[in-house]
C-alpha atoms as a PDB file:
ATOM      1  CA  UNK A   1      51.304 -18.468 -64.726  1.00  0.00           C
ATOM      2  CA  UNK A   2      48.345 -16.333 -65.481  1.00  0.00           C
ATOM      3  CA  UNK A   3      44.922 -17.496 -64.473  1.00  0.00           C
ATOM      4  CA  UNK A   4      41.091 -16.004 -64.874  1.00  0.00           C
ATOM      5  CA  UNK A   5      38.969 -17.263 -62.274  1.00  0.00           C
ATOM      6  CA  UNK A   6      35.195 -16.977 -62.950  1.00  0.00           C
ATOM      7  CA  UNK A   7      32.066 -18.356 -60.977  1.00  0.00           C
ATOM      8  CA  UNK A   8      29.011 -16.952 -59.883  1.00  0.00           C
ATOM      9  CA  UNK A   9      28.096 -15.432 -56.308  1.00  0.00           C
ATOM     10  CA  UNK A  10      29.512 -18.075 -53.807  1.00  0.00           C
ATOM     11  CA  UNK A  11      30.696 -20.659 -56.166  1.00  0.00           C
ATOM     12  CA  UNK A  12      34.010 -21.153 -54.408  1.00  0.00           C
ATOM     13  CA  UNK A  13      36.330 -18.853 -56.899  1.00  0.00           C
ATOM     14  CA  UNK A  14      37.670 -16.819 -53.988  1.00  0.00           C
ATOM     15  CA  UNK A  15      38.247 -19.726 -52.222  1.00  0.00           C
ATOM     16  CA  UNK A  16      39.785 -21.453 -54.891  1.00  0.00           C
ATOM     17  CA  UNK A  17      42.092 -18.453 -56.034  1.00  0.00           C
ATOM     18  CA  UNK A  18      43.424 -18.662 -52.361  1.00  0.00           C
ATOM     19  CA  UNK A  19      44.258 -22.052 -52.251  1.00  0.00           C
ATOM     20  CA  UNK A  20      46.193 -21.011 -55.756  1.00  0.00           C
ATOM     21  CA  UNK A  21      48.248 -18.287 -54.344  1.00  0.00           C
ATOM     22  CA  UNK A  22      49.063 -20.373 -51.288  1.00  0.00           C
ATOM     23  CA  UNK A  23      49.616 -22.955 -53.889  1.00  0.00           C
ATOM     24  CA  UNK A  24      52.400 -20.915 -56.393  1.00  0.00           C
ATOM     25  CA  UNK A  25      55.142 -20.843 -53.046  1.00  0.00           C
ATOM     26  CA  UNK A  26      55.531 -17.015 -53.754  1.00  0.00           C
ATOM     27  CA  UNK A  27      55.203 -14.268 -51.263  1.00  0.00           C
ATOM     28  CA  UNK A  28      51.548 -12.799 -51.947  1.00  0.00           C
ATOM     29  CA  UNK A  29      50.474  -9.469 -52.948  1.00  0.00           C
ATOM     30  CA  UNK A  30      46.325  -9.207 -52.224  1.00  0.00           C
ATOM     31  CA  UNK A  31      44.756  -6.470 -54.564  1.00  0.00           C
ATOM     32  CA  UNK A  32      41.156  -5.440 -53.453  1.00  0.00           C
ATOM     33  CA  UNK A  33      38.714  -3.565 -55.239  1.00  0.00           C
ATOM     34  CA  UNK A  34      35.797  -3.378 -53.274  1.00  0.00           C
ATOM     35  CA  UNK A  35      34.420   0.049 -51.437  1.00  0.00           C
ATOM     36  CA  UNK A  36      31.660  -0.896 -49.216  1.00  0.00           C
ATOM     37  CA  UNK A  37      30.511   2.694 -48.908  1.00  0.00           C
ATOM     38  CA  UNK A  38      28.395   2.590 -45.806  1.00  0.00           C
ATOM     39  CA  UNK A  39      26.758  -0.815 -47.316  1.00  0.00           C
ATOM     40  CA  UNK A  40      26.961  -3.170 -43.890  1.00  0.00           C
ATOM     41  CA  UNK A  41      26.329  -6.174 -45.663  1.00  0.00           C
ATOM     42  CA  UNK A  42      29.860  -5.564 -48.090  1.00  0.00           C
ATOM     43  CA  UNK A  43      31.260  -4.344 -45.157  1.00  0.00           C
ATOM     44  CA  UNK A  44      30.921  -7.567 -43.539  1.00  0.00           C
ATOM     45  CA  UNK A  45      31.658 -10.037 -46.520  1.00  0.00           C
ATOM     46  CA  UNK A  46      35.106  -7.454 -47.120  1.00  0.00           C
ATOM     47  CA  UNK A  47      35.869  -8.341 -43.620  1.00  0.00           C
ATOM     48  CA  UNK A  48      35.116 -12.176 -43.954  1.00  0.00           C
ATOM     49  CA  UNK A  49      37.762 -12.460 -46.945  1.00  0.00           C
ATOM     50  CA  UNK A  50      39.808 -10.078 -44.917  1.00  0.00           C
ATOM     51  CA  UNK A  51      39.745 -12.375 -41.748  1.00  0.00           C
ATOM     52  CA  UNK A  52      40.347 -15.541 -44.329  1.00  0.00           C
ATOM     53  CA  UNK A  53      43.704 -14.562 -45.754  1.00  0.00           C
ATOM     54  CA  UNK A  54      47.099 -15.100 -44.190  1.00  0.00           C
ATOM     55  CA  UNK A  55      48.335 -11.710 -42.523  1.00  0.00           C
ATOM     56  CA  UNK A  56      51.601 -12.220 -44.534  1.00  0.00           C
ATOM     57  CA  UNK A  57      49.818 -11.255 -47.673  1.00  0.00           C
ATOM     58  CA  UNK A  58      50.003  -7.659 -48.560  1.00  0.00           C
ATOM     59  CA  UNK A  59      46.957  -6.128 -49.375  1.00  0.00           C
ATOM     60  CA  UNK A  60      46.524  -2.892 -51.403  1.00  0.00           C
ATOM     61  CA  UNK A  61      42.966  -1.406 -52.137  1.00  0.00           C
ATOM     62  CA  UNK A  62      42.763   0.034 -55.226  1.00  0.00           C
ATOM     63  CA  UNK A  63      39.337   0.050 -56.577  1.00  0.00           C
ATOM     64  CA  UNK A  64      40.354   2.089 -60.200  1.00  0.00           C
ATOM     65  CA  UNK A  65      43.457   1.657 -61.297  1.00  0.00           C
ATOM     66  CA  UNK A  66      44.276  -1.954 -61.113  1.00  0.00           C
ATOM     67  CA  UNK A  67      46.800  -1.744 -64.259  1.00  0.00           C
ATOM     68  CA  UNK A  68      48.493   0.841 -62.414  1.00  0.00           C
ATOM     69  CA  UNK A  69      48.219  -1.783 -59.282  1.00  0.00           C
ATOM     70  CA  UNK A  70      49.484  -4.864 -61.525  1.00  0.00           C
ATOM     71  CA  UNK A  71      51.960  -3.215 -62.961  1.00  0.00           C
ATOM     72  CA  UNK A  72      53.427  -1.897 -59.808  1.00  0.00           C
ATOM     73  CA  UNK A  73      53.375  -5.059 -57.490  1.00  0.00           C
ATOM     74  CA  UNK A  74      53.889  -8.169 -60.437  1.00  0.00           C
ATOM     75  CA  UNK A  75      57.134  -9.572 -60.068  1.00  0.00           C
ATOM     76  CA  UNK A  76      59.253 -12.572 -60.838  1.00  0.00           C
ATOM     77  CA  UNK A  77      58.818 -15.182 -57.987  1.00  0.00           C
ATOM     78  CA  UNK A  78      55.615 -12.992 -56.578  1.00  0.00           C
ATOM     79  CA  UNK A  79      51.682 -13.708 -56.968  1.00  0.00           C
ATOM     80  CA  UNK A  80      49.608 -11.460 -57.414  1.00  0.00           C
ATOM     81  CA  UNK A  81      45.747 -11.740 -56.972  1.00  0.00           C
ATOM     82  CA  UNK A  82      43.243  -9.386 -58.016  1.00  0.00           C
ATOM     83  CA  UNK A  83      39.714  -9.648 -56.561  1.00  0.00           C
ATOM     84  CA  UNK A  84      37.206  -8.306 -58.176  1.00  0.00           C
ATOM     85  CA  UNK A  85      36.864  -7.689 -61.313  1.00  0.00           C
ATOM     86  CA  UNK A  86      33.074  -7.756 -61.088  1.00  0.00           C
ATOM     87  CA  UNK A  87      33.493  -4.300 -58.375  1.00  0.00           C
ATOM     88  CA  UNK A  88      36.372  -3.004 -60.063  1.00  0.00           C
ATOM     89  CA  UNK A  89      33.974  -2.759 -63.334  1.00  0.00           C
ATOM     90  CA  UNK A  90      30.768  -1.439 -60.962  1.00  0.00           C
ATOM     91  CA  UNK A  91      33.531   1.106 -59.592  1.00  0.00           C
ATOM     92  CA  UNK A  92      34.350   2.327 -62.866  1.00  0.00           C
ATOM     93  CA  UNK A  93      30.462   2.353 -64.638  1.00  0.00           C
ATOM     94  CA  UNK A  94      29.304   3.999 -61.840  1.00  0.00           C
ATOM     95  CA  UNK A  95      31.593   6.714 -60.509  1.00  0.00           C
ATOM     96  CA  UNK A  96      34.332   7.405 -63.365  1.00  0.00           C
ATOM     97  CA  UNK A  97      32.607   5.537 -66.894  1.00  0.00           C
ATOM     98  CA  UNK A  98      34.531   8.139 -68.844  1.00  0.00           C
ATOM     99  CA  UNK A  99      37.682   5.914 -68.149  1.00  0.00           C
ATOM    100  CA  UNK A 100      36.507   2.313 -68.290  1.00  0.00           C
ATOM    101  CA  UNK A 101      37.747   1.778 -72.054  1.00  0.00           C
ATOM    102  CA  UNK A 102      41.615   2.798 -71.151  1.00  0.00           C
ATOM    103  CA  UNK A 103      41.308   1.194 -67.271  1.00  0.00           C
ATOM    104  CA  UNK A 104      40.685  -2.097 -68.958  1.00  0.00           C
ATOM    105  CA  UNK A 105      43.436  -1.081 -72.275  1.00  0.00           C
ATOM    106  CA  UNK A 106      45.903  -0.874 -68.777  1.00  0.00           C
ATOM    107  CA  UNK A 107      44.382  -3.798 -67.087  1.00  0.00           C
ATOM    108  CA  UNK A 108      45.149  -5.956 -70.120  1.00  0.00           C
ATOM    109  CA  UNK A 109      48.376  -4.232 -71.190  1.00  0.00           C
ATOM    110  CA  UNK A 110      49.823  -4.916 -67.355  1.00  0.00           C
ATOM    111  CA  UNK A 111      48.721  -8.334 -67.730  1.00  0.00           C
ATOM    112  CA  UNK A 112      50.483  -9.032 -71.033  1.00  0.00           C
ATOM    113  CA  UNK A 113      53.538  -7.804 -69.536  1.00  0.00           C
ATOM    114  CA  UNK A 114      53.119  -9.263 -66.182  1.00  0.00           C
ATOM    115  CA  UNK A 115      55.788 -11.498 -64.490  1.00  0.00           C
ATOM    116  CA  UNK A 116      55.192 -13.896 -61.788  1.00  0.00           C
ATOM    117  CA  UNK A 117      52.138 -15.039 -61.125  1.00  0.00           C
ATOM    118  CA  UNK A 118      49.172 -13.404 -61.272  1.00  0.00           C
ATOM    119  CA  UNK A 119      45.161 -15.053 -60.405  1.00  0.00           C
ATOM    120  CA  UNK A 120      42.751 -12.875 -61.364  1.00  0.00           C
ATOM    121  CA  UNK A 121      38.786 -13.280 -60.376  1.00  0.00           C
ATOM    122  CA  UNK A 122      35.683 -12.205 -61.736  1.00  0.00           C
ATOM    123  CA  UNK A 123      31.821 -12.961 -61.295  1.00  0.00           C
ATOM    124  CA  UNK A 124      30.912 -14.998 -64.770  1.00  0.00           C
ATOM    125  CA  UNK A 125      27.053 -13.336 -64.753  1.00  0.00           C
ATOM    126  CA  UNK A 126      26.400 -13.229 -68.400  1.00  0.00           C
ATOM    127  CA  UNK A 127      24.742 -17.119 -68.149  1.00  0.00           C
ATOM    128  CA  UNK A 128      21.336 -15.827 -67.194  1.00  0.00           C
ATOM    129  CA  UNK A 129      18.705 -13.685 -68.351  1.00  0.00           C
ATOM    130  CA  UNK A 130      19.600 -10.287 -70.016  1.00  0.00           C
ATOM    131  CA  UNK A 131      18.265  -7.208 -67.527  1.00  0.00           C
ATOM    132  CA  UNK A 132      15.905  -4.797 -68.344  1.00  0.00           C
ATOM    133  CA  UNK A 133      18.088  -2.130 -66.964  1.00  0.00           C
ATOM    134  CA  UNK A 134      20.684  -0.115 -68.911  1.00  0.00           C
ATOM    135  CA  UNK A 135      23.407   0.380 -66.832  1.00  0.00           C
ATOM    136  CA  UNK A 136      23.088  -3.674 -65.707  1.00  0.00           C
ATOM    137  CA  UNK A 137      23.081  -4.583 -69.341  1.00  0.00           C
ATOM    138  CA  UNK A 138      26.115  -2.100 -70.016  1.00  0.00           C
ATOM    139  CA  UNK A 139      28.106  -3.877 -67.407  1.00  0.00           C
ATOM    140  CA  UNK A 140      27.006  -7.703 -68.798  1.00  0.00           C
ATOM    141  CA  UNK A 141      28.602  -6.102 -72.022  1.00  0.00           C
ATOM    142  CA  UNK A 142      31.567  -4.733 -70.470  1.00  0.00           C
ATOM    143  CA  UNK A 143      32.381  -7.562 -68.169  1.00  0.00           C
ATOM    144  CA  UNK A 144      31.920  -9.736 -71.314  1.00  0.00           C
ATOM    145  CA  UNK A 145      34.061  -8.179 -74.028  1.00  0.00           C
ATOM    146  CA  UNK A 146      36.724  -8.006 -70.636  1.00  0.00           C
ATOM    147  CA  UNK A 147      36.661 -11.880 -69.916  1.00  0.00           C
ATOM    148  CA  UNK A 148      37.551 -12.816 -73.331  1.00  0.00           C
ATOM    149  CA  UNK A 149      40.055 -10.616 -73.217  1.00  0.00           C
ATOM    150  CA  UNK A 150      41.426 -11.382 -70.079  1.00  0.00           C
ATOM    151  CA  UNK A 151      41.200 -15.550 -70.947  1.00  0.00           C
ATOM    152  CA  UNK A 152      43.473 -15.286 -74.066  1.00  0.00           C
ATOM    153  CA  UNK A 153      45.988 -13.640 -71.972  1.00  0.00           C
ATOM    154  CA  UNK A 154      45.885 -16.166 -69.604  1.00  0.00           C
ATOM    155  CA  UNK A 155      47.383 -19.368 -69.453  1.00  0.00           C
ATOM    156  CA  UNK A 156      44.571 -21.061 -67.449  1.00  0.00           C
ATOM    157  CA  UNK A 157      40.881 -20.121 -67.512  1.00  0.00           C
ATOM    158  CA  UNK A 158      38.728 -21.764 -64.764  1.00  0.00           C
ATOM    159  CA  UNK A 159      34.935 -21.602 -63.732  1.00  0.00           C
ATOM    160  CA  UNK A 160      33.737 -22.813 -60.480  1.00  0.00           C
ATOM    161  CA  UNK A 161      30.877 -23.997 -59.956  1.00  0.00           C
ATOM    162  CA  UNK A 162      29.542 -25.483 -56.462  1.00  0.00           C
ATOM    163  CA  UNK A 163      32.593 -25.307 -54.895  1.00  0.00           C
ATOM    164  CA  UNK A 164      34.141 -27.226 -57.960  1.00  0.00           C
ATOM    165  CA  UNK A 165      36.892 -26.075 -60.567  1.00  0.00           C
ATOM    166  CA  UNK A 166      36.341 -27.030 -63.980  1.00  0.00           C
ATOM    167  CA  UNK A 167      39.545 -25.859 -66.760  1.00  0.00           C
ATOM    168  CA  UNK A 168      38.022 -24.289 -69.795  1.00  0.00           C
ATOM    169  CA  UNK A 169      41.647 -23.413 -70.630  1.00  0.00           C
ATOM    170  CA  UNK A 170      44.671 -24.846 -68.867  1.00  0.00           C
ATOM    171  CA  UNK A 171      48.596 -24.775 -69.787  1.00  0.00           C
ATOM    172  CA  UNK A 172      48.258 -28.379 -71.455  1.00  0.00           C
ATOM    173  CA  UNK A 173      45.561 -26.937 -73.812  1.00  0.00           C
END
């Protein structure tokens, strides 16, 4: 099973992606892409999801190469959950742009290929207004054109909202 998770800024997707993992029976492999970089306020919500999940869970930090990182930890009978998208693509756009397009080729090609479970979750921010900024509307674009990509790879697509799940796409569908 391969699921997108989207939601906006507390909506409950992190949560929700946990209870998922718990959920699939299979020994857990936690792959983290944020940096706080001397920002306190990451620092502290990185150690809040830290404190949250189960110390059985391995967790890698890889904040580029999260193909590389799917394709090296997916296996049969194994979940895999990649948070976040959102940071992975701010990672990318901001320190190494000149590789987004083939980081996200790899992302999707490691998906595809993927076996065992994997949950991946992303920030859905396109619903708003579009910024006045550049790089911010770059990223809307980016993040985008990578969540449709992502959702017809996936056998369930979700959005939370509230704290609530609702299925735009689900293995029945």
């Amino acid at each position: 099973m391969k699921e997108l998770i989207l939601g906006g800024v507390r909506s409950g997707k992190s949560r929700l992606a946990e209870q998922r993992a718990h959920a699939s029976g299979f020994p857990v492999v936690f792959i983290a892409t944020a940096m706080a970089r001397g920002d306190a306020e990451l620092e502290a919500r990185i150690q809040h999801h830290r404190a949250r999940r189960p110390p059985t869970w391995l967790t890698v930090e890889e904040p580029y190469s999260l193909g590389g990182a799917l394709a090296a930890h997916a296996a049969p009978e194994r979940c895999v959950v990649l948070e976040c998208l959102t940071l992975w693509l701010t990672n990318l756009l901001c320190s190494r742009p000149e590789c987004l397009e083939a980081e996200c080729r790899s992302l999707c090609t490691a998906l595809a290929d993927a076996r065992g479970a994997v949950i991946l979750v992303a920030n859905e921010a396109s619903l708003g207004v579009v910024p006045l900024g550049e790089l911010s509307r770059r990223w809307l674009d980016v993040s985008g054109e990578l969540h449709q990509r992502l959702a017809a790879l996936c056998d369930r697509v979700t959005l939370t909202v509230a704290g609530l799940p609702w299925e735009l796409k689900s293995p029945r569908s």
